[in-house]
N, C-alpha and C. Protein backbone atom coordinates (compact mmCIF):
# COMPACT_ATOMS: atom_id res chain seq x y z
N UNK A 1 56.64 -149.33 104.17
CA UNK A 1 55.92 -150.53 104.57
C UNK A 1 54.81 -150.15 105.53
N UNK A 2 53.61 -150.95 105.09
CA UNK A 2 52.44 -150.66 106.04
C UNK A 2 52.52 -151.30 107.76
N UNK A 3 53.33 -152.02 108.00
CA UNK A 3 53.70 -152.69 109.26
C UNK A 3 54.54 -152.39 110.42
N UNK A 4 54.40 -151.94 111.32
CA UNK A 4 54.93 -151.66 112.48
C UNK A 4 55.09 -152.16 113.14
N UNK A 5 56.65 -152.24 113.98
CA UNK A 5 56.81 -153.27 115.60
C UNK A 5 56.66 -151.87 116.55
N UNK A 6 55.72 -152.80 117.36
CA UNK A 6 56.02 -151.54 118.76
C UNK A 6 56.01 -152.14 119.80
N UNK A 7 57.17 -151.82 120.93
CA UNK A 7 57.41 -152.29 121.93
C UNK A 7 56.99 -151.62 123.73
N UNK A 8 56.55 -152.81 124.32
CA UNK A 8 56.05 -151.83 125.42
C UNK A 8 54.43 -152.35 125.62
N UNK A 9 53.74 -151.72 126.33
CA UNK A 9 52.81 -152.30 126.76
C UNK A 9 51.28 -151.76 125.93
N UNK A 10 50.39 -152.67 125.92
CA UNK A 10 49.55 -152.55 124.26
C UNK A 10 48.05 -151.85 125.11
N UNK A 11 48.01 -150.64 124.93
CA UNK A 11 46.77 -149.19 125.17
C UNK A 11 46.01 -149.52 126.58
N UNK A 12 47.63 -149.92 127.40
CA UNK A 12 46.67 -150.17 129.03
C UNK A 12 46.59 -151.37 129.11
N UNK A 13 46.55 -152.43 128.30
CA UNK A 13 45.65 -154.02 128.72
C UNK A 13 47.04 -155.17 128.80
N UNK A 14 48.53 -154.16 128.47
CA UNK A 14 49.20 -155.09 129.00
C UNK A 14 49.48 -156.38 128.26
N UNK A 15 49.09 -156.97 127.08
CA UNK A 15 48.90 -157.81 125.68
C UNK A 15 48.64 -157.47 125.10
N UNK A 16 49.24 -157.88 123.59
CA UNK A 16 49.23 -157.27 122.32
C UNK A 16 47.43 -158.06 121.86
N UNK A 17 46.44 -157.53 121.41
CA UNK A 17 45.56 -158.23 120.97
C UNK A 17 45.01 -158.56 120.19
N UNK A 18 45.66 -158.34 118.95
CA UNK A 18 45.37 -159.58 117.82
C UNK A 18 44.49 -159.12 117.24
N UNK A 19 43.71 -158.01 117.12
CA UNK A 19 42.20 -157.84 116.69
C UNK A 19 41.95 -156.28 116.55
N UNK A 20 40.76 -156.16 116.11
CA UNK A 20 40.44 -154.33 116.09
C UNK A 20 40.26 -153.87 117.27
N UNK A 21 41.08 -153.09 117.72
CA UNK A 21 41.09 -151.53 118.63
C UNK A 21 40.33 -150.59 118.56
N UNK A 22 39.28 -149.96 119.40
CA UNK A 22 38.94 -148.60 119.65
C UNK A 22 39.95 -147.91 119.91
N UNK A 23 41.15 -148.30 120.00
CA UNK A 23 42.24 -146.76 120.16
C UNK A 23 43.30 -147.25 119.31
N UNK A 24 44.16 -146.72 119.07
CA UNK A 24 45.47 -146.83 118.79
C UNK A 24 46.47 -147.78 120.01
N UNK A 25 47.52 -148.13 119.38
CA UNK A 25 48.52 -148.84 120.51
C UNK A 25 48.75 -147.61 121.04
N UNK A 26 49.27 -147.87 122.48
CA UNK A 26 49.82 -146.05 122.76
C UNK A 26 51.49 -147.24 122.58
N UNK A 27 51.78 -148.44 122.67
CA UNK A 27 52.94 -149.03 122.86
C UNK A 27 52.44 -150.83 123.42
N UNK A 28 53.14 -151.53 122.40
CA UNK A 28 52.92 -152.90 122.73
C UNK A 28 53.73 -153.77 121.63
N UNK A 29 54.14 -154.79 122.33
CA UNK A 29 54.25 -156.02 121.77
C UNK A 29 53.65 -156.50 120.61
N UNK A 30 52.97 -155.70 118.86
CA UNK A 30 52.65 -156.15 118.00
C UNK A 30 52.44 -155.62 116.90
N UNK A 31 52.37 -155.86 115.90
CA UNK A 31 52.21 -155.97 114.58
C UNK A 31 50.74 -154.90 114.58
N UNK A 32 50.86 -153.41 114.07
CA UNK A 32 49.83 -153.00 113.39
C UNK A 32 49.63 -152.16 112.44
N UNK A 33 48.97 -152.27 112.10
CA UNK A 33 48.05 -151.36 110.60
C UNK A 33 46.90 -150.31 110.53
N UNK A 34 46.97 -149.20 110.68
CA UNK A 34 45.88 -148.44 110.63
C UNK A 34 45.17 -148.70 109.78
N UNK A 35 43.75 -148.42 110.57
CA UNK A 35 42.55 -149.10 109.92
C UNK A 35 41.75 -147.95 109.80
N UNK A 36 41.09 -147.31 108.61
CA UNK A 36 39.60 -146.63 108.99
C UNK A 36 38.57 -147.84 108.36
N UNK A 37 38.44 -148.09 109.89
CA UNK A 37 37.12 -149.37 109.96
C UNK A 37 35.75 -149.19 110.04
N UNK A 38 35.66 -149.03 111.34
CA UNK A 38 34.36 -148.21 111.58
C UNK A 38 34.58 -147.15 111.61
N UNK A 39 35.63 -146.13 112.08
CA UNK A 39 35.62 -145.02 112.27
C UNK A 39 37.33 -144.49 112.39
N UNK A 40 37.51 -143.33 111.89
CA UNK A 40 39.14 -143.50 112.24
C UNK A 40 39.91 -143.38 113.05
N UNK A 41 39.18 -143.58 114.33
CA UNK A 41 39.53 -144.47 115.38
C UNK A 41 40.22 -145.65 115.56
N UNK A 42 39.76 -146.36 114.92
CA UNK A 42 40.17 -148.00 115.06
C UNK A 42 41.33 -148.36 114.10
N UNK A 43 42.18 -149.00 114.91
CA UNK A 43 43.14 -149.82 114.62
C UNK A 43 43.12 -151.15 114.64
N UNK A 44 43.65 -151.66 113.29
CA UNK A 44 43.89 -153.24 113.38
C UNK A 44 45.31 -153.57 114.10
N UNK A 45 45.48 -154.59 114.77
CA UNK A 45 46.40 -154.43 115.76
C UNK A 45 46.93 -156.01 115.42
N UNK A 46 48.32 -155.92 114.95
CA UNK A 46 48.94 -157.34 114.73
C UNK A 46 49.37 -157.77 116.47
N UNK A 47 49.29 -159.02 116.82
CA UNK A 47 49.99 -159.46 117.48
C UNK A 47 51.19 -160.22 117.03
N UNK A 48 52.26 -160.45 117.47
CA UNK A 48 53.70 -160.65 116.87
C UNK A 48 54.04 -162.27 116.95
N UNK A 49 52.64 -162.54 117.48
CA UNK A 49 52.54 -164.41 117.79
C UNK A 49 51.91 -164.85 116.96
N UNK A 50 51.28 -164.41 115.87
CA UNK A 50 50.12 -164.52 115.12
C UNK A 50 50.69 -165.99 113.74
N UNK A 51 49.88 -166.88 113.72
CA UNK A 51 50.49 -167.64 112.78
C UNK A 51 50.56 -166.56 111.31
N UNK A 52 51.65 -167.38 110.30
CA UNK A 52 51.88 -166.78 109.16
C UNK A 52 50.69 -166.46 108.54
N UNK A 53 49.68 -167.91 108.24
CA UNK A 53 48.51 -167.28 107.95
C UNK A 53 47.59 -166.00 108.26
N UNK A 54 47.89 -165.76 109.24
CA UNK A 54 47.09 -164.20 109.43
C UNK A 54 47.70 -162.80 109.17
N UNK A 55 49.19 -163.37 109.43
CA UNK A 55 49.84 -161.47 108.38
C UNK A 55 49.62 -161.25 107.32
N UNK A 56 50.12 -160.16 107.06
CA UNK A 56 49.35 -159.35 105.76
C UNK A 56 50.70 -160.22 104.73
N UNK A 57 50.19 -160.52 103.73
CA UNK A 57 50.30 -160.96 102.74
C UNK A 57 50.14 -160.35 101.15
N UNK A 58 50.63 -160.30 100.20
CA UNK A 58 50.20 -159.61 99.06
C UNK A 58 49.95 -160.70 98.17
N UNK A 59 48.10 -160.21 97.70
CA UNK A 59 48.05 -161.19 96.73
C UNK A 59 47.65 -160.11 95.42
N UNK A 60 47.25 -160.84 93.94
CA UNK A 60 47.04 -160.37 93.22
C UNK A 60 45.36 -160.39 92.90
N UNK A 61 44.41 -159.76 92.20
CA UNK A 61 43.08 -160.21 91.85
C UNK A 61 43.04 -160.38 90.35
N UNK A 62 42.50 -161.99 90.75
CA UNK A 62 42.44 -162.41 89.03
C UNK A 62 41.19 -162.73 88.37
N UNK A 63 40.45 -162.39 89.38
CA UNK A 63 38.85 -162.11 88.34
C UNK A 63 37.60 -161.22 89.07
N UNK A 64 37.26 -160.35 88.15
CA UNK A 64 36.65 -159.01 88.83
C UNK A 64 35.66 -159.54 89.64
N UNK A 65 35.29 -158.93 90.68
CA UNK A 65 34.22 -158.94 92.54
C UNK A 65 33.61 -157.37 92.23
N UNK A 66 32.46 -157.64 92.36
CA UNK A 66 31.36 -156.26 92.35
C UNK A 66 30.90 -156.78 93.73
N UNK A 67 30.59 -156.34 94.76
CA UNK A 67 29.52 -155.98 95.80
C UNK A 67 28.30 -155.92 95.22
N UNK A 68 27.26 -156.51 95.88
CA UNK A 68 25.60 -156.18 95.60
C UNK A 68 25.34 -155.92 97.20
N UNK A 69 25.99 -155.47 97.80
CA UNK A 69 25.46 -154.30 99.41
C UNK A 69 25.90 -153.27 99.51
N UNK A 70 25.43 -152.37 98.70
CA UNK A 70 26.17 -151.07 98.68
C UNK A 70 26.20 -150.15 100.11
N UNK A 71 25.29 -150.72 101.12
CA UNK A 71 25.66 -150.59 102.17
C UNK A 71 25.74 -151.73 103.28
N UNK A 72 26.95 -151.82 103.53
CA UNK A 72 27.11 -153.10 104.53
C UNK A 72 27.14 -153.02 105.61
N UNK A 73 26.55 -154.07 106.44
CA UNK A 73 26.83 -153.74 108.09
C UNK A 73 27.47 -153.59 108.41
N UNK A 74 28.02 -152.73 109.28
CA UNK A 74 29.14 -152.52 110.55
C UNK A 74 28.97 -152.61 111.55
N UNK A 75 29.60 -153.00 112.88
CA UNK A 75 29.11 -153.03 113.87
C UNK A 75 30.24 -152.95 115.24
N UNK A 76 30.31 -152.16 116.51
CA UNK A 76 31.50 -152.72 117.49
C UNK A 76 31.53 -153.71 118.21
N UNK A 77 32.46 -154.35 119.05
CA UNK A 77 32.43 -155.74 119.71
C UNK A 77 31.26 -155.07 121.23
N UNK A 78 30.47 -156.25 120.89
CA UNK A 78 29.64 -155.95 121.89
C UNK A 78 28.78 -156.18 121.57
N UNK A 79 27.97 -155.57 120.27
CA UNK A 79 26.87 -155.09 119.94
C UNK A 79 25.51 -156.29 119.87
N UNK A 80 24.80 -156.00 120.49
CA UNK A 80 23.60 -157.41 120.56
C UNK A 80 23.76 -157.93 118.95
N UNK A 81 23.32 -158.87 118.58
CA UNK A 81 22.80 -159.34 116.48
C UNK A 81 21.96 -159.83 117.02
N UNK A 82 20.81 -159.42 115.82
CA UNK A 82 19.79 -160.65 115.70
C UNK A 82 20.85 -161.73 114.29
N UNK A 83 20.51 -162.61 114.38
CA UNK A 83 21.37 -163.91 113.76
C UNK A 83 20.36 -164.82 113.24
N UNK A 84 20.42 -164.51 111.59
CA UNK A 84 19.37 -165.26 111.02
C UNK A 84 20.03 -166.67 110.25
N UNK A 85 19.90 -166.67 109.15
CA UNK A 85 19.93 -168.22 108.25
C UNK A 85 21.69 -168.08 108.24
N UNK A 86 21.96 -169.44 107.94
CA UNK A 86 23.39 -169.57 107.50
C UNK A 86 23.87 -169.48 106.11
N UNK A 87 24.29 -169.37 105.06
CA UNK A 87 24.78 -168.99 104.15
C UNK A 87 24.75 -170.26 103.31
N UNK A 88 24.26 -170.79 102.71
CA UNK A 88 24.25 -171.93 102.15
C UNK A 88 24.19 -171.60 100.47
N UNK A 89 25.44 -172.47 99.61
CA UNK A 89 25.92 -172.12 98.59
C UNK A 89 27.37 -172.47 98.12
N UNK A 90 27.96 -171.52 97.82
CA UNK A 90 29.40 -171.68 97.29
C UNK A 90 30.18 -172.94 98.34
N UNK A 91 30.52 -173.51 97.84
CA UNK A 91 31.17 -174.69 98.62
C UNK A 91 32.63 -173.80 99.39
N UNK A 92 32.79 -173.93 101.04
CA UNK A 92 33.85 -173.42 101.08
C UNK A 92 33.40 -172.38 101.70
N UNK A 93 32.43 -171.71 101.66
CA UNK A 93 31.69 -170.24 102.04
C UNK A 93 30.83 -171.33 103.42
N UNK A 94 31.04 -171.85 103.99
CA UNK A 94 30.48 -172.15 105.12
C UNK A 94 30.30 -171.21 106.28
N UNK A 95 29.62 -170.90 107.32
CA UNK A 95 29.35 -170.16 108.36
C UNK A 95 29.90 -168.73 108.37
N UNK A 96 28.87 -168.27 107.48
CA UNK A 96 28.51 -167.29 107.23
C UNK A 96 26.83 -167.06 107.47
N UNK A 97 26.73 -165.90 108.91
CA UNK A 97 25.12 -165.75 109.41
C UNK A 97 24.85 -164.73 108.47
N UNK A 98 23.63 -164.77 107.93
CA UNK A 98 22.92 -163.02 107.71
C UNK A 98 22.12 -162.60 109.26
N UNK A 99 23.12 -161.33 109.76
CA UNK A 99 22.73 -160.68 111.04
C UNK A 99 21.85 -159.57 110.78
N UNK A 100 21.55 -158.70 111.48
CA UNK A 100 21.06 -157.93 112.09
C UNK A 100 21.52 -157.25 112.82
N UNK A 101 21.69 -155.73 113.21
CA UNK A 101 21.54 -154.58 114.06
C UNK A 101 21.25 -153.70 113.97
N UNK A 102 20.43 -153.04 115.23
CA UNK A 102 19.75 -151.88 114.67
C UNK A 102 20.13 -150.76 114.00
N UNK A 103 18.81 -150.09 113.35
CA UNK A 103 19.24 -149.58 112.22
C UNK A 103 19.94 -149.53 110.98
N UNK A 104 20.27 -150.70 110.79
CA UNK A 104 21.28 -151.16 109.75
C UNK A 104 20.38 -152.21 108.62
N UNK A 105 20.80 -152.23 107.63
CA UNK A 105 20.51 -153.44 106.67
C UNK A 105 21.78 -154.43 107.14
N UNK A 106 20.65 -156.03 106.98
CA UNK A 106 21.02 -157.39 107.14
C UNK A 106 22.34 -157.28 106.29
N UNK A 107 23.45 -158.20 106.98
CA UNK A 107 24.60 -158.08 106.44
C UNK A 107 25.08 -159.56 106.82
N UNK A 108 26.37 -160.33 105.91
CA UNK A 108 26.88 -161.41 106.57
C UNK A 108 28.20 -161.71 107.55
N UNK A 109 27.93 -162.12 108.08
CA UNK A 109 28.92 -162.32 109.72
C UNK A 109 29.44 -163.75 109.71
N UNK A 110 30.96 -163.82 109.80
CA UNK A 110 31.46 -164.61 109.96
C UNK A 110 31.16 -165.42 111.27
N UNK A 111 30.81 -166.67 111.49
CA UNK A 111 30.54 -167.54 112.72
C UNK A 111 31.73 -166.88 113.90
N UNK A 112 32.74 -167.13 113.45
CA UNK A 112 33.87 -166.85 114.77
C UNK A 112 33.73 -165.30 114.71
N UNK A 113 33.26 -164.44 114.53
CA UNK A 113 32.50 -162.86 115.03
C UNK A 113 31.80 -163.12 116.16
N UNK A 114 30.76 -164.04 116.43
CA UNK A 114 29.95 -164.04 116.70
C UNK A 114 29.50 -164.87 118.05
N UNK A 115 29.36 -164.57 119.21
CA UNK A 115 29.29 -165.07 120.08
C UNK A 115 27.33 -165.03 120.37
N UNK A 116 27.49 -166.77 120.41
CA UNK A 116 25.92 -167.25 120.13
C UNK A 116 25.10 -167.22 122.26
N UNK A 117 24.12 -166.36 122.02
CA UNK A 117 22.90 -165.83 122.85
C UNK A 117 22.07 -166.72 123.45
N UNK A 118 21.73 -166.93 122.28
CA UNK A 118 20.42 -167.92 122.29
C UNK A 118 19.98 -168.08 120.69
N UNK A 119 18.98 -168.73 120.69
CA UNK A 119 18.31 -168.74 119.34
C UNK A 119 17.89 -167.76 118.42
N UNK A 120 18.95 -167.39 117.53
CA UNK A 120 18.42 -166.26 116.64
C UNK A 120 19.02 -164.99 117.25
N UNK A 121 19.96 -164.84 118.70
CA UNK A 121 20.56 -163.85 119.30
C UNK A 121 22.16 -164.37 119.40
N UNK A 122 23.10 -163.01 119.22
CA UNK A 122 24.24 -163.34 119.66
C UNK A 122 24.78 -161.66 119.40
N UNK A 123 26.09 -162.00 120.02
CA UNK A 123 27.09 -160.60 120.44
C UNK A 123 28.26 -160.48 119.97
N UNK A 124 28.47 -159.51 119.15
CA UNK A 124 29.67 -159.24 118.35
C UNK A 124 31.03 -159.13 119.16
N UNK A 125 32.05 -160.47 118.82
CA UNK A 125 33.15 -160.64 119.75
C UNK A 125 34.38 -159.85 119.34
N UNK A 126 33.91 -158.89 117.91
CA UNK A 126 34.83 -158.12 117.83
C UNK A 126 34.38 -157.04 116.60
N UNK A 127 34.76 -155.71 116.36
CA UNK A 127 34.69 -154.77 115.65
C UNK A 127 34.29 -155.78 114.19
N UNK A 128 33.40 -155.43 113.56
CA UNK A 128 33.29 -155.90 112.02
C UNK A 128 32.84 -154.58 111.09
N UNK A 129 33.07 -154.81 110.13
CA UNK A 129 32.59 -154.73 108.62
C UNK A 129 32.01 -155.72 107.17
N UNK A 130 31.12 -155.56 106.92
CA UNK A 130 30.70 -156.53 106.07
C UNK A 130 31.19 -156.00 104.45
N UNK A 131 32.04 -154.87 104.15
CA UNK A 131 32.36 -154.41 103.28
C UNK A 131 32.92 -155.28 102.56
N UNK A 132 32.40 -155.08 101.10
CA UNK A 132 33.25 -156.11 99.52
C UNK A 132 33.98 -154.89 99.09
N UNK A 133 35.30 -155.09 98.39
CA UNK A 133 35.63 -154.38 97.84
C UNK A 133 35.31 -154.80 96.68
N UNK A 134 35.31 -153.43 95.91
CA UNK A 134 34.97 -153.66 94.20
C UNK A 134 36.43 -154.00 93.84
N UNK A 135 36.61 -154.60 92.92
CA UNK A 135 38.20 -155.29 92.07
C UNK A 135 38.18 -155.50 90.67
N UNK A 136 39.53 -155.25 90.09
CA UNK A 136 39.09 -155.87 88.86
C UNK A 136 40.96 -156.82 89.11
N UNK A 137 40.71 -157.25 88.21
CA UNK A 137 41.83 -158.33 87.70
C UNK A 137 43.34 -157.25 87.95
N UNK A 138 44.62 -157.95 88.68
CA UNK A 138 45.58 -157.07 88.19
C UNK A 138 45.97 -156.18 89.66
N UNK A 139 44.65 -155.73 90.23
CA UNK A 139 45.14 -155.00 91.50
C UNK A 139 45.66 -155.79 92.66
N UNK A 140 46.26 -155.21 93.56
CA UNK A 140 47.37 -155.78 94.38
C UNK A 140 46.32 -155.61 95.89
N UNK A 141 46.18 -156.69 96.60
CA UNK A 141 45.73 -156.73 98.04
C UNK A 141 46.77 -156.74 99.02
N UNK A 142 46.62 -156.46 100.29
CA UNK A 142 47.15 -157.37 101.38
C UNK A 142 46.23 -158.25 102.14
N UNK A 143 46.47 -159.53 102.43
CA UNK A 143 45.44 -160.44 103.41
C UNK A 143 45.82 -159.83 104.60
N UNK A 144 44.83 -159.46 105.07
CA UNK A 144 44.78 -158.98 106.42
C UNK A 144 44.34 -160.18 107.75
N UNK A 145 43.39 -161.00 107.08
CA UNK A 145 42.06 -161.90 107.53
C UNK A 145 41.98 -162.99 107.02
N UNK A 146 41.64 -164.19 107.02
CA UNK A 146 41.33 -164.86 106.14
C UNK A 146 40.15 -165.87 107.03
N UNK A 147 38.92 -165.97 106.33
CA UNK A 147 37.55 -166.59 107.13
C UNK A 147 37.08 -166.96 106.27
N UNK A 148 36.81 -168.34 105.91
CA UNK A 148 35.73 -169.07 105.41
C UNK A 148 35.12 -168.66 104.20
N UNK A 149 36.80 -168.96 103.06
CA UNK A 149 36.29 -168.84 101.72
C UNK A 149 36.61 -167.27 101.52
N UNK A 150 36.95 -166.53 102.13
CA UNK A 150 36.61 -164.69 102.36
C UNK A 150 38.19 -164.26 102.75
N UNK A 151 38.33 -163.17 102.27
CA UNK A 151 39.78 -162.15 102.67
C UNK A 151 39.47 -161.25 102.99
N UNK A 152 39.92 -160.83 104.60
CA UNK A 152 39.57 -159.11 104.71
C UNK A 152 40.63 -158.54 103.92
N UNK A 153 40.99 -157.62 103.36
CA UNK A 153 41.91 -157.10 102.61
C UNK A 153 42.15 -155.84 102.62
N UNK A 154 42.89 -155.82 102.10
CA UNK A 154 43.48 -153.81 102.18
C UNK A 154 44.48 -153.67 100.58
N UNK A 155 43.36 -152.36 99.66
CA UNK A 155 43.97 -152.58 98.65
C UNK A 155 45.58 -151.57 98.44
N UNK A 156 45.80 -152.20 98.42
CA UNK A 156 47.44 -151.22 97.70
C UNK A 156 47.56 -150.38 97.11
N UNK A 157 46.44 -149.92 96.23
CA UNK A 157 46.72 -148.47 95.75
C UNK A 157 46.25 -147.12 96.25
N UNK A 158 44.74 -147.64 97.54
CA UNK A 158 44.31 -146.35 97.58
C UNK A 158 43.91 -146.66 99.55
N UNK A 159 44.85 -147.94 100.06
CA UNK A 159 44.28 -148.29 101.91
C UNK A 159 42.86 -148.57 102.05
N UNK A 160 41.65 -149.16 100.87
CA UNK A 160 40.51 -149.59 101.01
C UNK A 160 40.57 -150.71 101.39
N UNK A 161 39.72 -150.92 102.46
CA UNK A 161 39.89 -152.15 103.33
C UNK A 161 38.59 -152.87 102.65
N UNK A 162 38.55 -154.49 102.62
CA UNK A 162 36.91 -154.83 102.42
C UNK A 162 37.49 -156.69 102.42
N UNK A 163 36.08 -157.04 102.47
CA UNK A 163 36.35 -158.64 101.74
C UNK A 163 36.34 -158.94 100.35
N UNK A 164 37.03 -159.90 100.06
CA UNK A 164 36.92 -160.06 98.73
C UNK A 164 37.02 -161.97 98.80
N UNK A 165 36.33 -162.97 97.77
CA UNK A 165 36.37 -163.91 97.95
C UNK A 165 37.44 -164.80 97.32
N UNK A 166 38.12 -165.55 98.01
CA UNK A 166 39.81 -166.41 97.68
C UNK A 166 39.60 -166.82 96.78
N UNK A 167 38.75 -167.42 95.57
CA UNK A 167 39.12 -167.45 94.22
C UNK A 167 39.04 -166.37 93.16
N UNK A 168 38.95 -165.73 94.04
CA UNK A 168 39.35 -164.37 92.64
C UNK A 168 40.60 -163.80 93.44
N UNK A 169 41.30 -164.19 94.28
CA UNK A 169 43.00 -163.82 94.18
C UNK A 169 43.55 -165.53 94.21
N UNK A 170 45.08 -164.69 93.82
CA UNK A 170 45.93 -165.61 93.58
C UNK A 170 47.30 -165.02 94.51
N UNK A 171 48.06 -166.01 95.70
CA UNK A 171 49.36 -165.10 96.26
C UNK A 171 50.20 -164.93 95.03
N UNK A 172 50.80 -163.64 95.79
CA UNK A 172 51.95 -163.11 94.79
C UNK A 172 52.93 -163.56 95.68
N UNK A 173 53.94 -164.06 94.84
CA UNK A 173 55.10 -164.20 94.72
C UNK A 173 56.27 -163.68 94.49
């Protein structure tokens, strides 16, 4: 099983935190999953309070997702965005920004990422990836995430992490 309890106090801060890590737990109170996110450094880090909706979950994919960003933004919590148009389209796909950071191609950012600046500025409130995974019908996910129409996911056969969009899975049962 990809899931771990660890007990004890979570990399110095004393709370388990729910979110991506620059380090590993050294010991804490939660639920986690190694991540190579941005770097293989980072850990996704369950907290053990977390509603059901946010544990990992296994679903199935029932209609193939290609990516058209073959390179997607990444970025760490912190990082200035420029924060352009909102995502307007698929019903359900609501607040979703196309951002900005340097050196990078424009990528889309979930609203709750995103801690708003000012006009057209804001600051990444936590580690992202804008990665799609490629899918076809048949392969097995875990929900890691779930944001606005979108699954961060982690596939089951090979630990590729990415989004993929909730009508092309179905939960398994």
């Amino acid at each position: 099983m990809l899931v771990l309890q660890v007990i004890g106090i979570h990399h110095g801060l004393g709370e388990p935190c729910g979110s991506l890590c620059p380090v590993p737990p050294l010991i804490g109170r939660s639920w986690y999953l190694p991540v190579p996110f941005i770097g293989p450094a980072y850990q996704l880090c369950y907290d053990s309070r977390l509603s059901a909706k946010d544990r990992p979950v296994e679903y199935v994919v029932i209609a193939p997702h290609r990516s058209a960003y073959p390179k997607p933004l990444r970025f760490a919590k912190g990082t200035l965005l420029e924060v352009g148009q909102r995502y307007e389209g698929e019903p359900g796909w609501q607040d979703w920004y196309l951002c900005r950071c340097d050196g990078q191609l424009p990528g889309w950012v979930p609203a709750q990422v995103i801690e708003r600046l000012g006009v057209g500025q804001g600051r990444a409130l936590e580690h992202y990836s804008a990665h799609e995974l490629d899918a076809d019908p048949g392969q097995r996910v875990y929900r890691l995430r779930q944001l606005n129409g979108w699954m961060w996911c982690r596939r089951l056969s090979n630990g590729e992490l990415g989004w993929l969009p909730l009508e092309k899975l179905k939960l398994e049962r």
